[in-house]
Protein backbone atom coordinates (compact mmCIF):
# COMPACT_ATOMS: atom_id res chain seq x y z
CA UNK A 1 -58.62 96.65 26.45
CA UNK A 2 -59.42 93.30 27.58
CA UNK A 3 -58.31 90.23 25.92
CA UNK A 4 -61.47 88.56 25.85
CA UNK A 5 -63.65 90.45 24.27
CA UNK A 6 -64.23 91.33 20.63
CA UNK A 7 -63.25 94.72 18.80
CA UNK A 8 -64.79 95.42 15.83
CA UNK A 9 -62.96 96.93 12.63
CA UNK A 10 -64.23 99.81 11.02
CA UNK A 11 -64.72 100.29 7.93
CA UNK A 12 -62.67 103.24 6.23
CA UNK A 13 -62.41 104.27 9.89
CA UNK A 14 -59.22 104.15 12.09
CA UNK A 15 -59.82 102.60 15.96
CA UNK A 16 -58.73 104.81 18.61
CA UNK A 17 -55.81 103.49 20.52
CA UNK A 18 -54.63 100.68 21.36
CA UNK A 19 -55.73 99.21 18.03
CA UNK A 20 -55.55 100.64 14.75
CA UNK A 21 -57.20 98.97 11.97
CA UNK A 22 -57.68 99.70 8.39
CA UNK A 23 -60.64 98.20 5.95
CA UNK A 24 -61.48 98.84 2.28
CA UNK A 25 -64.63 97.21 0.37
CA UNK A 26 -63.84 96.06 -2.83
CA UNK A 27 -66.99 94.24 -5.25
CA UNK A 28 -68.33 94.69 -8.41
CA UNK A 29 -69.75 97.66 -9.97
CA UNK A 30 -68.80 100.18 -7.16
CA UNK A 31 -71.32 98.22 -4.95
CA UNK A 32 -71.48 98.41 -1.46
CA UNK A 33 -70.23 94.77 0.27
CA UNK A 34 -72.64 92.67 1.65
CA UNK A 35 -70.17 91.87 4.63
CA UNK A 36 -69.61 93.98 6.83
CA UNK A 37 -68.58 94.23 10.96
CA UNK A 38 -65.66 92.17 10.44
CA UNK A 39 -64.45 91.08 14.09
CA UNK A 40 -61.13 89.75 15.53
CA UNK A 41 -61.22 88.25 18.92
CA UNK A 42 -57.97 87.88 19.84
CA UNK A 43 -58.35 84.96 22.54
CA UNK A 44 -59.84 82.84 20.64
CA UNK A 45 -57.86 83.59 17.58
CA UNK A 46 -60.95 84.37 15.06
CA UNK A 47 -61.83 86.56 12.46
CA UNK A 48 -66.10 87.03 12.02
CA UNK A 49 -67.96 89.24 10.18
CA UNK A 50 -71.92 89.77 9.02
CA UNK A 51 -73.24 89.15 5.12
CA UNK A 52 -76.33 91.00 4.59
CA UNK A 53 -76.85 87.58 1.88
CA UNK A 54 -76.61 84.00 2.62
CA UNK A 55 -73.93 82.39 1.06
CA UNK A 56 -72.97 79.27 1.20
CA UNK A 57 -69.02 79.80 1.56
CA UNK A 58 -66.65 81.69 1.96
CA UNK A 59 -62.71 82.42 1.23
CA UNK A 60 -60.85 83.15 4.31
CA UNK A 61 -57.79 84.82 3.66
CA UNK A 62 -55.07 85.82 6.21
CA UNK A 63 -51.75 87.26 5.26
CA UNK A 64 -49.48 87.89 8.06
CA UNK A 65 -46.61 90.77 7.25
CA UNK A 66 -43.64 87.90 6.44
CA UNK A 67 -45.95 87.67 3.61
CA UNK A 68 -47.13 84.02 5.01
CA UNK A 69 -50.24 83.28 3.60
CA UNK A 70 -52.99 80.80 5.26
CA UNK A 71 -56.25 80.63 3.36
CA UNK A 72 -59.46 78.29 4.30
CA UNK A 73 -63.08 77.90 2.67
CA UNK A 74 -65.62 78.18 5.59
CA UNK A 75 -69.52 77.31 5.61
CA UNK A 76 -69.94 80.32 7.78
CA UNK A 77 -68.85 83.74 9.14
CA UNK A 78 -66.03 82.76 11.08
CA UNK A 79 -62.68 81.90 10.69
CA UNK A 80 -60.13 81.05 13.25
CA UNK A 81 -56.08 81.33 12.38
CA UNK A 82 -53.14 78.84 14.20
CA UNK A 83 -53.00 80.00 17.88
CA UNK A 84 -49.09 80.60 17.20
CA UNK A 85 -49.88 83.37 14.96
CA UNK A 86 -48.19 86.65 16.17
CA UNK A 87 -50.59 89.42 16.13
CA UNK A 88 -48.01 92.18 16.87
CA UNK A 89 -46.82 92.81 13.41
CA UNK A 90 -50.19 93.30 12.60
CA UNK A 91 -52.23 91.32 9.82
CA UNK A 92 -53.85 91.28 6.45
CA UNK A 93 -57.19 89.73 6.07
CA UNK A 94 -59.25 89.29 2.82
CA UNK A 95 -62.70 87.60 2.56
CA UNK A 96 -64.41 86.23 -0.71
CA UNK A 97 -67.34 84.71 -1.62
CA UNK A 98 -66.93 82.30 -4.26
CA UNK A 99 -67.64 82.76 -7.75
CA UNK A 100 -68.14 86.30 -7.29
CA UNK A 101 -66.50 89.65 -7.32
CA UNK A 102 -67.71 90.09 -3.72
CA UNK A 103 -65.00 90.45 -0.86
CA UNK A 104 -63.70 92.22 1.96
CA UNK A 105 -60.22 93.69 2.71
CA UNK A 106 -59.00 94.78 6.24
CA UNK A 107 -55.59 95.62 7.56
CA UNK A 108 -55.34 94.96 11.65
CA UNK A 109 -52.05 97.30 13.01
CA UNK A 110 -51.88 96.29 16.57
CA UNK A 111 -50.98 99.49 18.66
CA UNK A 112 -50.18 97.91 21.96
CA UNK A 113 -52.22 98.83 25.81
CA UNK A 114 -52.44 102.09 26.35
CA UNK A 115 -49.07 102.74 29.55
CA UNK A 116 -47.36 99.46 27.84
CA UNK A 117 -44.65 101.31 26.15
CA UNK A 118 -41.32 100.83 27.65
CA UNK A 119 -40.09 103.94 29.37
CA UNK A 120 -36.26 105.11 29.97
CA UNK A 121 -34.54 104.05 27.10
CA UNK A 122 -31.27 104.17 26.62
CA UNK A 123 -28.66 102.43 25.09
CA UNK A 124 -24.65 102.91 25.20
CA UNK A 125 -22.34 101.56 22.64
CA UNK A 126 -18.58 100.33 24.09
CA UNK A 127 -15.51 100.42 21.21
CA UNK A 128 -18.00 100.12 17.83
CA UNK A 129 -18.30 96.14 18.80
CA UNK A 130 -20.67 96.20 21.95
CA UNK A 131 -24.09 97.95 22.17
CA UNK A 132 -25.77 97.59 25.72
CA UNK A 133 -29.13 98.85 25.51
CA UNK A 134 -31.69 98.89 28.88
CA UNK A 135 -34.96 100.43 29.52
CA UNK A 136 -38.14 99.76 31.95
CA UNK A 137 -41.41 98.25 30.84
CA UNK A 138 -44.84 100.94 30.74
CA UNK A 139 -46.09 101.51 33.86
CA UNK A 140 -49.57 99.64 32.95
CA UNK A 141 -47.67 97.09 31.21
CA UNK A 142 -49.12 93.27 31.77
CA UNK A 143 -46.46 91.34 33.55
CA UNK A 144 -45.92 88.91 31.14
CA UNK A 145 -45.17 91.52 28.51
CA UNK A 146 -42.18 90.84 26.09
CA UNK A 147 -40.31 93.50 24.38
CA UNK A 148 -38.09 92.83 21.40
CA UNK A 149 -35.01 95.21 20.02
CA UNK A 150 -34.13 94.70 16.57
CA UNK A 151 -30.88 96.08 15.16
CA UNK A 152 -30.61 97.14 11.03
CA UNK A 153 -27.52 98.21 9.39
CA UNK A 154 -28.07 101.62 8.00
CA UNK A 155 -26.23 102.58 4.53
């Protein structure tokens, strides 16, 4: 996948790999949403979408998985989120229309590049107090790729 270009999320539908994404219509009545083709591009930080009506506004909601919530109204079908908002925990994005039951839920679950995951890894733990872990980044990997280990206590 390239980073500048725009991939759409499907409704009720999962995206092949690298990106996984999740949507469910919710309005009044059972009725089929008048927005639809909901759109992240991921340069330019920006959630669009379609409306088969012309509304005025809209409520831009995007929940990020801390639970951090940013909402904006917006005169049209776009929204952009802060550039500093991480896209690898994935995200939760609702729109509304004001004064309506109208809206439009979708779940984006980053999957990472295809040959990105790290390879060889292996981790060896010295006297209970020291863990050393190591491993090699994917073989398609970008080279500015970060990878993160996170450690929980189990019970």
């Amino acid at each position: 996948l390239k980073t500048d270009r725009y991939y759409t999320l499907h409704s009720t539908k999962a995206i092949a790999s690298p990106y996984r994404t999740y949507a469910v219509t919710i309005s009044a009545e059972g009725q089929e949403s008048p927005i639809t083709n909901m759109n992240v591009d991921m340069r330019k930080m920006e959630l669009s979408w379609e409306s088969s009506k012309n509304f005025s506004t809209y409520n831009c909601t995007i929940i990020k998985r801390d639970m951090e919530i940013i909402e904006k109204e917006v005169n049209s079908t776009l929204c952009t989120f802060p550039v500093d908002t991480p896209l690898h925990k994935g995200l939760f994005f609702i729109i509304e229309v004001p004064k309506t039951n109208i809206s439009k839920k979708c779940t984006f679950l980053p999957g990472g590049m295809n040959g990105s995951a790290i390879e060889n890894f292996s981790c060896v733990i010295y006297n209970v107090f020291l863990m050393n872990c190591t491993w090699q980044a994917g073989r398609d990997a970008p080279a500015d790729t970060q990878y993160f280990l996170y450690w929980q206590n189990s019970r």
